[in-house]
C-alpha atoms as a PDB file:
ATOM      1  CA  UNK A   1       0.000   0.000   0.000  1.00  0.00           C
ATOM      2  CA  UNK A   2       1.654   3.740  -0.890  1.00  0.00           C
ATOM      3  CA  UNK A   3       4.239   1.716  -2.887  1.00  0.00           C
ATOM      4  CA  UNK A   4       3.733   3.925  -6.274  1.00  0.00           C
ATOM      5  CA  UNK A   5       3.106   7.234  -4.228  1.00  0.00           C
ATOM      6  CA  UNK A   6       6.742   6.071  -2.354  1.00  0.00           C
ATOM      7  CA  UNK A   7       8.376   5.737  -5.488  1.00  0.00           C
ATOM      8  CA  UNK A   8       6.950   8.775  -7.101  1.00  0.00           C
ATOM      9  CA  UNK A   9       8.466  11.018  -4.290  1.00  0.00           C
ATOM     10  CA  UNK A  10      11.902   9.047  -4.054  1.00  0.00           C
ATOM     11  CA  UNK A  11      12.726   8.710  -7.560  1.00  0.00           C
ATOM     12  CA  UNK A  12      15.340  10.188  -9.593  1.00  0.00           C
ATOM     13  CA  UNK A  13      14.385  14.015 -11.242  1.00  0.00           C
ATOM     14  CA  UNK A  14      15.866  12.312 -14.487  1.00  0.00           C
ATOM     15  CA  UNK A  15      12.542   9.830 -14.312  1.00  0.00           C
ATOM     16  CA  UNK A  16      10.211  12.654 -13.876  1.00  0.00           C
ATOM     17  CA  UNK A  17      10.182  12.217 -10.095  1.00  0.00           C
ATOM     18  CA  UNK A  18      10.694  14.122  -6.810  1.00  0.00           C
ATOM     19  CA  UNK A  19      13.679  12.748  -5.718  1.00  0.00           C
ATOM     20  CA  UNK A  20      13.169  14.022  -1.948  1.00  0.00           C
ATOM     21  CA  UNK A  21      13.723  11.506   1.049  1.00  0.00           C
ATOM     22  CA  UNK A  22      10.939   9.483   2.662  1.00  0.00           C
ATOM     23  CA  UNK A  23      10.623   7.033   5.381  1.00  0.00           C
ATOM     24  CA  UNK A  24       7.932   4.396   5.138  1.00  0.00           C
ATOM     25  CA  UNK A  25       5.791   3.885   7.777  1.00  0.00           C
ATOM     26  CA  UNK A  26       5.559  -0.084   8.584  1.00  0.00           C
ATOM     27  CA  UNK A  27       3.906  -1.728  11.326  1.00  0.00           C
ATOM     28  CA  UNK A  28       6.027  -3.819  13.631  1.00  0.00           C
ATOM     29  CA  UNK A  29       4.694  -6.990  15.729  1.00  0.00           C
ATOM     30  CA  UNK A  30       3.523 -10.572  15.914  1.00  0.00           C
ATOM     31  CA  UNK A  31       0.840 -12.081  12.973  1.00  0.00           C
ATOM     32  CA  UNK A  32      -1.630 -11.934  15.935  1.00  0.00           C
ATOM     33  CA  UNK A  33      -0.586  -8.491  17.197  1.00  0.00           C
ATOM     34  CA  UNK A  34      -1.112  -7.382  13.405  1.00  0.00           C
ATOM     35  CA  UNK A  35      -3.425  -8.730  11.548  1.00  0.00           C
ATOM     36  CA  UNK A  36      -6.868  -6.965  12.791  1.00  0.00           C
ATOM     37  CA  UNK A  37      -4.785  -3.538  11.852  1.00  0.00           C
ATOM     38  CA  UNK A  38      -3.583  -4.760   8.641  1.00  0.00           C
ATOM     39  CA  UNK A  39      -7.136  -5.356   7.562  1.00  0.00           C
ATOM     40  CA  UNK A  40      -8.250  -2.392   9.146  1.00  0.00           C
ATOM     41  CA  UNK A  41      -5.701  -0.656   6.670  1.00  0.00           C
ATOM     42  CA  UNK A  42      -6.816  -3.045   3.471  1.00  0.00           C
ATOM     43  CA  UNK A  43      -9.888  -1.752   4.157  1.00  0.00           C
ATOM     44  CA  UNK A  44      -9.711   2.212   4.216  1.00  0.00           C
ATOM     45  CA  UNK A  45      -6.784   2.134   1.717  1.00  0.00           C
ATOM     46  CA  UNK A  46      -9.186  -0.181  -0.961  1.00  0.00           C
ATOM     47  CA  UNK A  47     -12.045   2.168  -0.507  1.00  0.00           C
ATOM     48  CA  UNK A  48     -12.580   3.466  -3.622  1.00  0.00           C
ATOM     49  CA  UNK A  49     -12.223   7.104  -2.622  1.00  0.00           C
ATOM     50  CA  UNK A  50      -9.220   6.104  -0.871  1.00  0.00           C
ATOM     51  CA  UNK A  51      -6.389   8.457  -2.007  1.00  0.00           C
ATOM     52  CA  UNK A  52      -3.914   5.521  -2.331  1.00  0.00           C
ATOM     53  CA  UNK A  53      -6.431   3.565  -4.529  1.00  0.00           C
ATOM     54  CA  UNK A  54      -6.839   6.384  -6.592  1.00  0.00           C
ATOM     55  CA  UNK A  55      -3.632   7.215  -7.466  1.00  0.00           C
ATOM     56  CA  UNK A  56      -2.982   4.194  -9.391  1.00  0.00           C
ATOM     57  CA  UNK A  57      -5.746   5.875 -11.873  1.00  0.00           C
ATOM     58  CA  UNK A  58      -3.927   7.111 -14.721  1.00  0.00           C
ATOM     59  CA  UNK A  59      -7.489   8.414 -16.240  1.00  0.00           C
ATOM     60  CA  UNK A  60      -7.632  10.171 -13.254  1.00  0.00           C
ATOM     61  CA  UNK A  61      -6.766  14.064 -13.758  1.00  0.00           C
ATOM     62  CA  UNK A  62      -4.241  15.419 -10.939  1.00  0.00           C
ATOM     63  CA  UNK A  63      -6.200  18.303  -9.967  1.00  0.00           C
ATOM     64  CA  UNK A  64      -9.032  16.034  -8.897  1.00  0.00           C
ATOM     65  CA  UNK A  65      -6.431  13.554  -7.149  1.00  0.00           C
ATOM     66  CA  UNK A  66      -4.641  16.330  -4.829  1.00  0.00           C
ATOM     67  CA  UNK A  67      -8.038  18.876  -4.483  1.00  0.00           C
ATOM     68  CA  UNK A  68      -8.168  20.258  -1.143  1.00  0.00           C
ATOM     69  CA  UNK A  69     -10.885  18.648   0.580  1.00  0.00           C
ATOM     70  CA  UNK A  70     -12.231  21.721   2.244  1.00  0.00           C
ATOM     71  CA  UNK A  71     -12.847  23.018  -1.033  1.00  0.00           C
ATOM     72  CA  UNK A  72     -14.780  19.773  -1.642  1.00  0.00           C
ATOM     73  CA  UNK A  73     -16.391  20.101   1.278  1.00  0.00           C
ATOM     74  CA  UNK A  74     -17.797  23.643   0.729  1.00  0.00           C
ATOM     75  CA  UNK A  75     -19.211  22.733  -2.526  1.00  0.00           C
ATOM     76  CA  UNK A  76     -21.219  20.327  -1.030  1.00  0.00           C
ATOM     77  CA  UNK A  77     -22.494  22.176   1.678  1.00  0.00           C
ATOM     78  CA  UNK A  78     -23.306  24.626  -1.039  1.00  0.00           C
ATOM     79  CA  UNK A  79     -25.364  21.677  -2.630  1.00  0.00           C
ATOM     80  CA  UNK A  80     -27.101  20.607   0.452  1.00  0.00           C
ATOM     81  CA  UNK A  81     -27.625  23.875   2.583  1.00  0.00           C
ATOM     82  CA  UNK A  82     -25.508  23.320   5.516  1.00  0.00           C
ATOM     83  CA  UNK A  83     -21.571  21.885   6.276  1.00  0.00           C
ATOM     84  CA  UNK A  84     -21.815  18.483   7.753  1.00  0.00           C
ATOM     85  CA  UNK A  85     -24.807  17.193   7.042  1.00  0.00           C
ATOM     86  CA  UNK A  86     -25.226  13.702   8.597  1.00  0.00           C
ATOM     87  CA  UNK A  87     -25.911  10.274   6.821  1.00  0.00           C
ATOM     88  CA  UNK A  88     -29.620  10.034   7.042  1.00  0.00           C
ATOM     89  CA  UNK A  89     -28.994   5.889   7.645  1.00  0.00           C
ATOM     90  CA  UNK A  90     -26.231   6.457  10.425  1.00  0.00           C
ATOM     91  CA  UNK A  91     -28.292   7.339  13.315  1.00  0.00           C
ATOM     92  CA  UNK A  92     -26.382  10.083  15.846  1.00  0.00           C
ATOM     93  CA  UNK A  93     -24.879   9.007  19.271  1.00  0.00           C
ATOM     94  CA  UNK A  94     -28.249   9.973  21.150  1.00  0.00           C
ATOM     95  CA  UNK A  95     -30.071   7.400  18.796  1.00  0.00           C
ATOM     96  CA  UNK A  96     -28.031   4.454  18.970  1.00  0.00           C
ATOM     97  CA  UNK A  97     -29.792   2.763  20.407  1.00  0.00           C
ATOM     98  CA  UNK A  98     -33.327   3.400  18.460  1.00  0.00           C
ATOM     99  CA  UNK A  99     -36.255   4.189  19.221  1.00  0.00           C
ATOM    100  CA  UNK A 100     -36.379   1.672  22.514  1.00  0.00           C
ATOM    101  CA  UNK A 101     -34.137   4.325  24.577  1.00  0.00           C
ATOM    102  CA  UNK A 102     -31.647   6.777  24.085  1.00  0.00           C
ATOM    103  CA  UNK A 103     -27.963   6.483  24.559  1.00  0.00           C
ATOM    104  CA  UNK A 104     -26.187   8.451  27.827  1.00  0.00           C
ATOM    105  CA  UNK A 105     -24.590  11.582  26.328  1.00  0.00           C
ATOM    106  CA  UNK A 106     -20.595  11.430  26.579  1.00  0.00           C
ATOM    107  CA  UNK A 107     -17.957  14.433  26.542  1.00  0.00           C
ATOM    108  CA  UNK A 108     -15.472  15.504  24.758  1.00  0.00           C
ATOM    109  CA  UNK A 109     -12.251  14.888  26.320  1.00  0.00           C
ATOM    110  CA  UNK A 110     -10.088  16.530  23.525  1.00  0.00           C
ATOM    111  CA  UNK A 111     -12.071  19.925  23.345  1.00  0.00           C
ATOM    112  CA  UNK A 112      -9.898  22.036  25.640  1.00  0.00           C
ATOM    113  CA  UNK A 113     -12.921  24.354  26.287  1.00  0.00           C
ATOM    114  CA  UNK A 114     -14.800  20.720  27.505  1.00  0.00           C
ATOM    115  CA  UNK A 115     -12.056  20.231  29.944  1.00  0.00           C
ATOM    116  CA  UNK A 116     -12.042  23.570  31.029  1.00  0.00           C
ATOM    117  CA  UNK A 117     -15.285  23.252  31.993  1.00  0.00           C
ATOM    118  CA  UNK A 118     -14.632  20.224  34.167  1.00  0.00           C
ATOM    119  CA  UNK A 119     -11.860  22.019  35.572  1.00  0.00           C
ATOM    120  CA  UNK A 120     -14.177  24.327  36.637  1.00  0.00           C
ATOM    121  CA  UNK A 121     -16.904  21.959  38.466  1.00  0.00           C
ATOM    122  CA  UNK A 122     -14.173  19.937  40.091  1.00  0.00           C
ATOM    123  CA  UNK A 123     -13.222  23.635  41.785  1.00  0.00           C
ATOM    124  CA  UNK A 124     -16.723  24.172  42.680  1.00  0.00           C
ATOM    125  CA  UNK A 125     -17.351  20.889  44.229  1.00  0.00           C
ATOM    126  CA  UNK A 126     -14.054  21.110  45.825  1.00  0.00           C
ATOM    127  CA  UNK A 127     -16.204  24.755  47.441  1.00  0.00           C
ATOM    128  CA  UNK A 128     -19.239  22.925  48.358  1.00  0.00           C
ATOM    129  CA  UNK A 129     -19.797  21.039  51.760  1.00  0.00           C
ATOM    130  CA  UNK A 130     -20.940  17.553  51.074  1.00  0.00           C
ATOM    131  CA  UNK A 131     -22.441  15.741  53.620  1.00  0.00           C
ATOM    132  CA  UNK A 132     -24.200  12.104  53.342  1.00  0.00           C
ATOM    133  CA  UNK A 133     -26.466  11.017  55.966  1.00  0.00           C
ATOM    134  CA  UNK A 134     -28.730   7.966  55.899  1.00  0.00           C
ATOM    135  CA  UNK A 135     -32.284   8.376  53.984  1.00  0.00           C
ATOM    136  CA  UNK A 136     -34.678   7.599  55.861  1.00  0.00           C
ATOM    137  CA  UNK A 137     -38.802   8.411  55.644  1.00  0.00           C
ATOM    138  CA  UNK A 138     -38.211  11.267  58.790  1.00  0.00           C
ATOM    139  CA  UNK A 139     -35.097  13.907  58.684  1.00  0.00           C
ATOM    140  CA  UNK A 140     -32.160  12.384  60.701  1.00  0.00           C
ATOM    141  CA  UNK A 141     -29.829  14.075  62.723  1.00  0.00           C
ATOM    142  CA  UNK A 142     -25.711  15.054  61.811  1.00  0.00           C
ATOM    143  CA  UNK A 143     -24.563  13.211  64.786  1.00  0.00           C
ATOM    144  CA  UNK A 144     -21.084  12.494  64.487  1.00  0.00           C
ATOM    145  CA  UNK A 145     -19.507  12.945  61.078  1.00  0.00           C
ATOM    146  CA  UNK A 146     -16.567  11.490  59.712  1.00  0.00           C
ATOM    147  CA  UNK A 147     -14.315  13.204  56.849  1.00  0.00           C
ATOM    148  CA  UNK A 148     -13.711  11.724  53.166  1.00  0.00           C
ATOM    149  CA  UNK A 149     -10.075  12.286  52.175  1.00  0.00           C
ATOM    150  CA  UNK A 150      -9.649  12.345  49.027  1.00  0.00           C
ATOM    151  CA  UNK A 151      -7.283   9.649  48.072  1.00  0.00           C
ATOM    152  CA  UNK A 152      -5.109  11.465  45.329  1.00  0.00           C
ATOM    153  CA  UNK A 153      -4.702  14.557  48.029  1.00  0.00           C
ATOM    154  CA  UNK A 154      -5.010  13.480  51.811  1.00  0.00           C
ATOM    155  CA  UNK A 155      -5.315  17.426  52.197  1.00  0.00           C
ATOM    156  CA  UNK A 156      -8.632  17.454  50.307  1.00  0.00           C
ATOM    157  CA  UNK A 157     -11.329  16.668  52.358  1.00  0.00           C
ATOM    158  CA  UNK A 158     -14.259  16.076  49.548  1.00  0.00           C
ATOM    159  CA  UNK A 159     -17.157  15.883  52.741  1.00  0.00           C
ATOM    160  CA  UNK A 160     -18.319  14.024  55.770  1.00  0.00           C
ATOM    161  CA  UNK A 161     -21.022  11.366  56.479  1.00  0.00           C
ATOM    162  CA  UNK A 162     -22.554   9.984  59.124  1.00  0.00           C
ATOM    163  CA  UNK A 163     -22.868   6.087  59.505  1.00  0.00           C
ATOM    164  CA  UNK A 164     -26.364   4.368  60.160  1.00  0.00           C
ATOM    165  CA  UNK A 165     -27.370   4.024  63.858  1.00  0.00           C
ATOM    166  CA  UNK A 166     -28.617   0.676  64.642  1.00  0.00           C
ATOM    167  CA  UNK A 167     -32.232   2.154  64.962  1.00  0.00           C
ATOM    168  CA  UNK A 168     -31.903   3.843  61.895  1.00  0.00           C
ATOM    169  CA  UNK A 169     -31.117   0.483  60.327  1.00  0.00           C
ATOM    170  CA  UNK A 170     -34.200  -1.578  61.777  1.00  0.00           C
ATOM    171  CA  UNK A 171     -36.535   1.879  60.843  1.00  0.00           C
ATOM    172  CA  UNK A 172     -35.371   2.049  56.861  1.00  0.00           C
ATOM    173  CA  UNK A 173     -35.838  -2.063  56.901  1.00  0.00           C
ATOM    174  CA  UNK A 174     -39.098  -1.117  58.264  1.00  0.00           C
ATOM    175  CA  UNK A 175     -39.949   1.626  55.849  1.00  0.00           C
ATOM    176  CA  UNK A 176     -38.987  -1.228  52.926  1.00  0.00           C
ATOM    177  CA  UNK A 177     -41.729  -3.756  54.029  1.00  0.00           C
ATOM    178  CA  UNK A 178     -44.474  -1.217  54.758  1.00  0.00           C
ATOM    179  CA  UNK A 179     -44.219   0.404  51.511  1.00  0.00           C
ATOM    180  CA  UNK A 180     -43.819  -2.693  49.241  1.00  0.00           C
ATOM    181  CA  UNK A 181     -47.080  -2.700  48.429  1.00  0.00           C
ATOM    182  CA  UNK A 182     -47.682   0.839  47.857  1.00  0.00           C
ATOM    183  CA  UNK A 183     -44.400   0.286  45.095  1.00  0.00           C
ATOM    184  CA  UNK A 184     -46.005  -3.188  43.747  1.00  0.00           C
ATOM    185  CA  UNK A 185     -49.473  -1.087  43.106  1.00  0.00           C
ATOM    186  CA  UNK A 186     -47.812   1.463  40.981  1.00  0.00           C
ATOM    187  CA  UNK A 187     -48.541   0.529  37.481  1.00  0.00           C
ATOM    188  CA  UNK A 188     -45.390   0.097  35.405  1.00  0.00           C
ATOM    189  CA  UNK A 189     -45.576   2.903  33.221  1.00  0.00           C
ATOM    190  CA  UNK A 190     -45.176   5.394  36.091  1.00  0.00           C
ATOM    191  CA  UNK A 191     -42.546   3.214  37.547  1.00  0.00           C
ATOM    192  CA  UNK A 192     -41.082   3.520  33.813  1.00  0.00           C
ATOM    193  CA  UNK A 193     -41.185   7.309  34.235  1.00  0.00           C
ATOM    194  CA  UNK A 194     -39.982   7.594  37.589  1.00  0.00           C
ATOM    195  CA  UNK A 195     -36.890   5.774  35.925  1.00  0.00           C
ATOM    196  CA  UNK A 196     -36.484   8.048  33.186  1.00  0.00           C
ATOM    197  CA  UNK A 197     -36.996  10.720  35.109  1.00  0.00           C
ATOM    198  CA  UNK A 198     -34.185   9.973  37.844  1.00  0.00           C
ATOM    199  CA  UNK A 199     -31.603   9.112  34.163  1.00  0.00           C
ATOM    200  CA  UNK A 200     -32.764  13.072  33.245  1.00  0.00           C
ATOM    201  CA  UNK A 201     -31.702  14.871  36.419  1.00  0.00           C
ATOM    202  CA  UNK A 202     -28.602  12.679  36.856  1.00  0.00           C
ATOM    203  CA  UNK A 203     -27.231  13.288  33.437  1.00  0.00           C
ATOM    204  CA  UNK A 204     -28.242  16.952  33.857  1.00  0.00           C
ATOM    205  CA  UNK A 205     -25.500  16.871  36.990  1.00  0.00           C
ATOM    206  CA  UNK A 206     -23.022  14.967  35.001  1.00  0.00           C
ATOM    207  CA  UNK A 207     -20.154  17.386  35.754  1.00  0.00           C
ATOM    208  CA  UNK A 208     -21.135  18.018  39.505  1.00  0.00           C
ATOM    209  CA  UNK A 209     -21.028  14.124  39.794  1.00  0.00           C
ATOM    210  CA  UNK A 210     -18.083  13.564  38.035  1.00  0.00           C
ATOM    211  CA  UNK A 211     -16.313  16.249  40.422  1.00  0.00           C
ATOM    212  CA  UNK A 212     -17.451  14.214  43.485  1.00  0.00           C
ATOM    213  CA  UNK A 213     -16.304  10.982  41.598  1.00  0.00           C
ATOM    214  CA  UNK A 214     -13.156  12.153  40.871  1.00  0.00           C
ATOM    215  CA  UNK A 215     -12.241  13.614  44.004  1.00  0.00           C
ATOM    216  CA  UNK A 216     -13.789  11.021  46.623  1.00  0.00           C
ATOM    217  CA  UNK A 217     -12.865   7.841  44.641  1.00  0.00           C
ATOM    218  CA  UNK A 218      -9.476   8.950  42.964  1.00  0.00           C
ATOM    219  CA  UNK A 219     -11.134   8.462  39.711  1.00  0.00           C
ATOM    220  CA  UNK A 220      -9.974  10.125  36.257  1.00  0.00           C
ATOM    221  CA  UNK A 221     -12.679  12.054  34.418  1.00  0.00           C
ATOM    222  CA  UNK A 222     -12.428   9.446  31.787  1.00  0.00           C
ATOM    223  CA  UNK A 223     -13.748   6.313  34.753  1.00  0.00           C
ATOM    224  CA  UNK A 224     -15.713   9.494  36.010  1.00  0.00           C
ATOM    225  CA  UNK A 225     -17.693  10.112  32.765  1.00  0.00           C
ATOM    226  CA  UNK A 226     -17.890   6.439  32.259  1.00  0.00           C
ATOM    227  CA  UNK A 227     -19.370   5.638  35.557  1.00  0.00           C
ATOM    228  CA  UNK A 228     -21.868   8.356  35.595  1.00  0.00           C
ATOM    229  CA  UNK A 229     -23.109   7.350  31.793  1.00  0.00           C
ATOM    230  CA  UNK A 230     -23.318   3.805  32.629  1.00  0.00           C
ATOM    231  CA  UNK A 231     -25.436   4.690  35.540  1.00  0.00           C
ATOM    232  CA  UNK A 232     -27.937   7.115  33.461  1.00  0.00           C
ATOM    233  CA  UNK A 233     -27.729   3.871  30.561  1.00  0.00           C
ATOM    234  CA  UNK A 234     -29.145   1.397  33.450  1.00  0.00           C
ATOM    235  CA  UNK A 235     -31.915   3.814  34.152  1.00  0.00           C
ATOM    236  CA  UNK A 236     -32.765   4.376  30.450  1.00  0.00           C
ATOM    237  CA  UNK A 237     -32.517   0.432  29.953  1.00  0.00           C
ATOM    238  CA  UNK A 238     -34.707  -0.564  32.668  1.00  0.00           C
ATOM    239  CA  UNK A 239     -37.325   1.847  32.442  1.00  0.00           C
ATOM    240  CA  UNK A 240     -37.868   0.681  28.653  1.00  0.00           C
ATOM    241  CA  UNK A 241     -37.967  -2.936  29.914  1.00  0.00           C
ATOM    242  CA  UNK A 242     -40.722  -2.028  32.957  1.00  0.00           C
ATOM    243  CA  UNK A 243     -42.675  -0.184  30.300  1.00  0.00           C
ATOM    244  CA  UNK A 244     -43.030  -2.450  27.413  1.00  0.00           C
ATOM    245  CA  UNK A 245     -42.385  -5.995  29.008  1.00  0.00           C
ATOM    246  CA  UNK A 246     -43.803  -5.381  32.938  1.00  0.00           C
ATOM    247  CA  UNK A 247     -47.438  -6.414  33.919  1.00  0.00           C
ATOM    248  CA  UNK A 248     -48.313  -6.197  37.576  1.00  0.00           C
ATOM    249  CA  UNK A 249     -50.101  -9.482  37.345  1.00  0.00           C
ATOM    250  CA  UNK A 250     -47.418 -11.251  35.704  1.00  0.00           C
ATOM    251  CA  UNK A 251     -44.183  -9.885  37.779  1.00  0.00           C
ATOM    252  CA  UNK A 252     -44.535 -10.770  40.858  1.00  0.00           C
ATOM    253  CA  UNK A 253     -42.298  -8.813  43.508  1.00  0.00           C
ATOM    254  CA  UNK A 254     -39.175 -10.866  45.249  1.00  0.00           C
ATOM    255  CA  UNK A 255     -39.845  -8.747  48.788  1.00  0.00           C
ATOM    256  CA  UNK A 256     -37.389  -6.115  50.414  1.00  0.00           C
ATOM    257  CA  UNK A 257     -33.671  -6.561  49.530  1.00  0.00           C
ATOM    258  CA  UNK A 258     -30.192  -5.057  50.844  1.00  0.00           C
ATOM    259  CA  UNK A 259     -27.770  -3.665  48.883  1.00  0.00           C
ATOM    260  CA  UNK A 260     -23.761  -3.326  49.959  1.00  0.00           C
ATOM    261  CA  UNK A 261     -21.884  -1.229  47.358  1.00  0.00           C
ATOM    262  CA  UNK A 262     -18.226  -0.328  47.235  1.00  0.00           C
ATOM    263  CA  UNK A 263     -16.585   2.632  47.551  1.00  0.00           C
ATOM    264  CA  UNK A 264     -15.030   2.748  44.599  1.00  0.00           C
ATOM    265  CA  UNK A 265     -18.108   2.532  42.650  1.00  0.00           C
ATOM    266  CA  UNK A 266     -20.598   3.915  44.149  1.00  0.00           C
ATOM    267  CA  UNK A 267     -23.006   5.678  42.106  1.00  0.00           C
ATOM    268  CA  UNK A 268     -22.588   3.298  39.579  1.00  0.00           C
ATOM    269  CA  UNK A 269     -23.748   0.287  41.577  1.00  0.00           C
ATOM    270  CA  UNK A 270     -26.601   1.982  42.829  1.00  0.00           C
ATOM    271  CA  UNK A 271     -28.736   1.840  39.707  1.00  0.00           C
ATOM    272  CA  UNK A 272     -26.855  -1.383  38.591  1.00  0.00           C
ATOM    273  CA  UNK A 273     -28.200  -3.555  41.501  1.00  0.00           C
ATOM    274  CA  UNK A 274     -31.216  -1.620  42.366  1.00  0.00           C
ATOM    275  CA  UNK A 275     -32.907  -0.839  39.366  1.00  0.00           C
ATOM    276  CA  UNK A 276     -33.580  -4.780  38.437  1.00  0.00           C
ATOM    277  CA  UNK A 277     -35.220  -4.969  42.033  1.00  0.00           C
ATOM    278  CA  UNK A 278     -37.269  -1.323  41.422  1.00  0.00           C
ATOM    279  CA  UNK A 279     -38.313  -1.814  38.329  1.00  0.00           C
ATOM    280  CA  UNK A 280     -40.041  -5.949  39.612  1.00  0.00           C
ATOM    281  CA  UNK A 281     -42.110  -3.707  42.630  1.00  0.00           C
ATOM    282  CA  UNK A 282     -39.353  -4.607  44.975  1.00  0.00           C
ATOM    283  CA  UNK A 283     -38.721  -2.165  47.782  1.00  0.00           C
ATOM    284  CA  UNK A 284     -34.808  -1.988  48.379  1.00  0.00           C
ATOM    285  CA  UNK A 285     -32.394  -0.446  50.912  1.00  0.00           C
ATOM    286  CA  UNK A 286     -28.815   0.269  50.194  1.00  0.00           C
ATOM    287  CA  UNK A 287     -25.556   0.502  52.865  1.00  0.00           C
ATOM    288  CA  UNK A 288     -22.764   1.794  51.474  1.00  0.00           C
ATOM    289  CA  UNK A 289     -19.322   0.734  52.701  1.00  0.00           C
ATOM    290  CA  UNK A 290     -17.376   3.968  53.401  1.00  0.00           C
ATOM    291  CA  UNK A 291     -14.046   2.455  53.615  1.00  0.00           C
ATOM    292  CA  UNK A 292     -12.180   5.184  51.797  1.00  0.00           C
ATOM    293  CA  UNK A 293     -11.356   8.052  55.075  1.00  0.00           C
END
């Protein structure tokens, strides 16, 4: 592949060539290492608007073979009415998935004003005063707190939370088996909404949550983003799957359950464990280990 083009730009001035020096650029490793980028390469290089395909073309009229493509581009949009107009059959990142959900929105590491940006929240949350106590039906008291350090500064402390009293334990196991059936009546398409709702807010607090992430779990904003967008894909999953699949007559609820997520995960595993109990009318109640001080 490039061989003519490398021979064209090497050769002598007395063939009607360039002459100049040029390295070729050759892929080093293994057959197994390889081979899926090697037919990666046979692939975009034997594309018939590939410019290395092309220029073995000899009907092919140079001006066409070395246009500037922004020119090209222009004339199209020219053509069409606007610059970039998307494949009508290549549905955008929002519509992967179809018309059953949409797909978590992502950002843009390698826009610098996107990372500014995140810069920015991850100073504001470092400004705020987070505080986690349990959830439980009646406000609870601060009590004693404890600090979260954050583990990439020990100097950072990203909040405080107060562990679960005994009593507060027994009262949100309580609150879990008296309102199991008020859950189990809800008809699935409001559970369904409730769902989509709860993906809506949380992606709408994407870089607020990836500031916590990032400074409470040690996370990059790469694990960050992914963490939070898995979370907001189990909610737009499961909601689908309550409202077209779920009958109240037909899925019968499996009772209260308990939930023990990690600390290094922990708003994804919220939604990941939860949501198949919420969405089959089952009341839950989550503990979260705080082993990270």
């Amino acid at each position: 592949m490039g061989e003519p083009l490398y021979e064209q730009v090497t050769g002598k001035v007395a063939d009607g060539k360039l002459n100049r020096p040029c390295r070729i650029y050759a892929p080093v490793g293994t057959h197994e290492t390889l081979l899926a980028y090697l037919a990666r390469r046979l692939l975009e290089n034997g594309a018939n608007t590939s410019f290395v395909n092309r220029i073995a073309d000899t009907s092919l009229p140079l001006d066409e073979l070395v246009a500037d493509p922004v020119t090209a581009v222009e004339k199209l949009a020219q053509q069409e009415g606007q610059t970039g107009l998307p494949h009508p059959k290549i549905p955008l990142p929002r519509d992967l998935y179809g018309h059953g959900r949409d797909n978590s929105a992502g950002l843009d590491l390698a826009n610098e004003h996107r990372l500014a940006s995140l810069s920015s929240a991850l100073l504001n949350s470092a400004l705020q005063k987070w505080q986690a106590l349990p959830m439980l039906e009646q406000p609870v008291a601060a009590g004693e707190m404890s600090p979260v350090i954050n583990p990439a500064e020990p100097k950072d402390i990203v909040g405080f939370v107060r562990e679960a009293t005994p009593r507060e334990v027994e009262q949100a196991l309580e609150s879990a088996v008296n309102n199991a059936p008020i859950w189990f009546a809800t008809p699935p398409v409001e559970r369904a909404a409730i769902l989509h709702r709860a993906a809506v807010l949380m992606e709408s607090q994407m870089q607020q949550l990836i500031g916590i992430l990032v400074r409470e779990a040690g996370k990059t904003f790469s694990n960050a983003i992914a963490e939070v967008r898995e979370a907001v894909d189990f909610l737009h999953y499961y909601a689908g799957q309550v409202r077209d699949d779920f009958a109240n007559e037909t899925h019968r609820p499996l009772g209260p359950v308990v939930c023990i997520s990690p600390w290094n995960f922990r708003w994804l595993f919220s939604p990941g464990r939860l949501l198949p109990h919420w969405r089959q009318v089952t009341a839950c109640w989550q503990n979260r280990q705080n082993k990270r001080r």
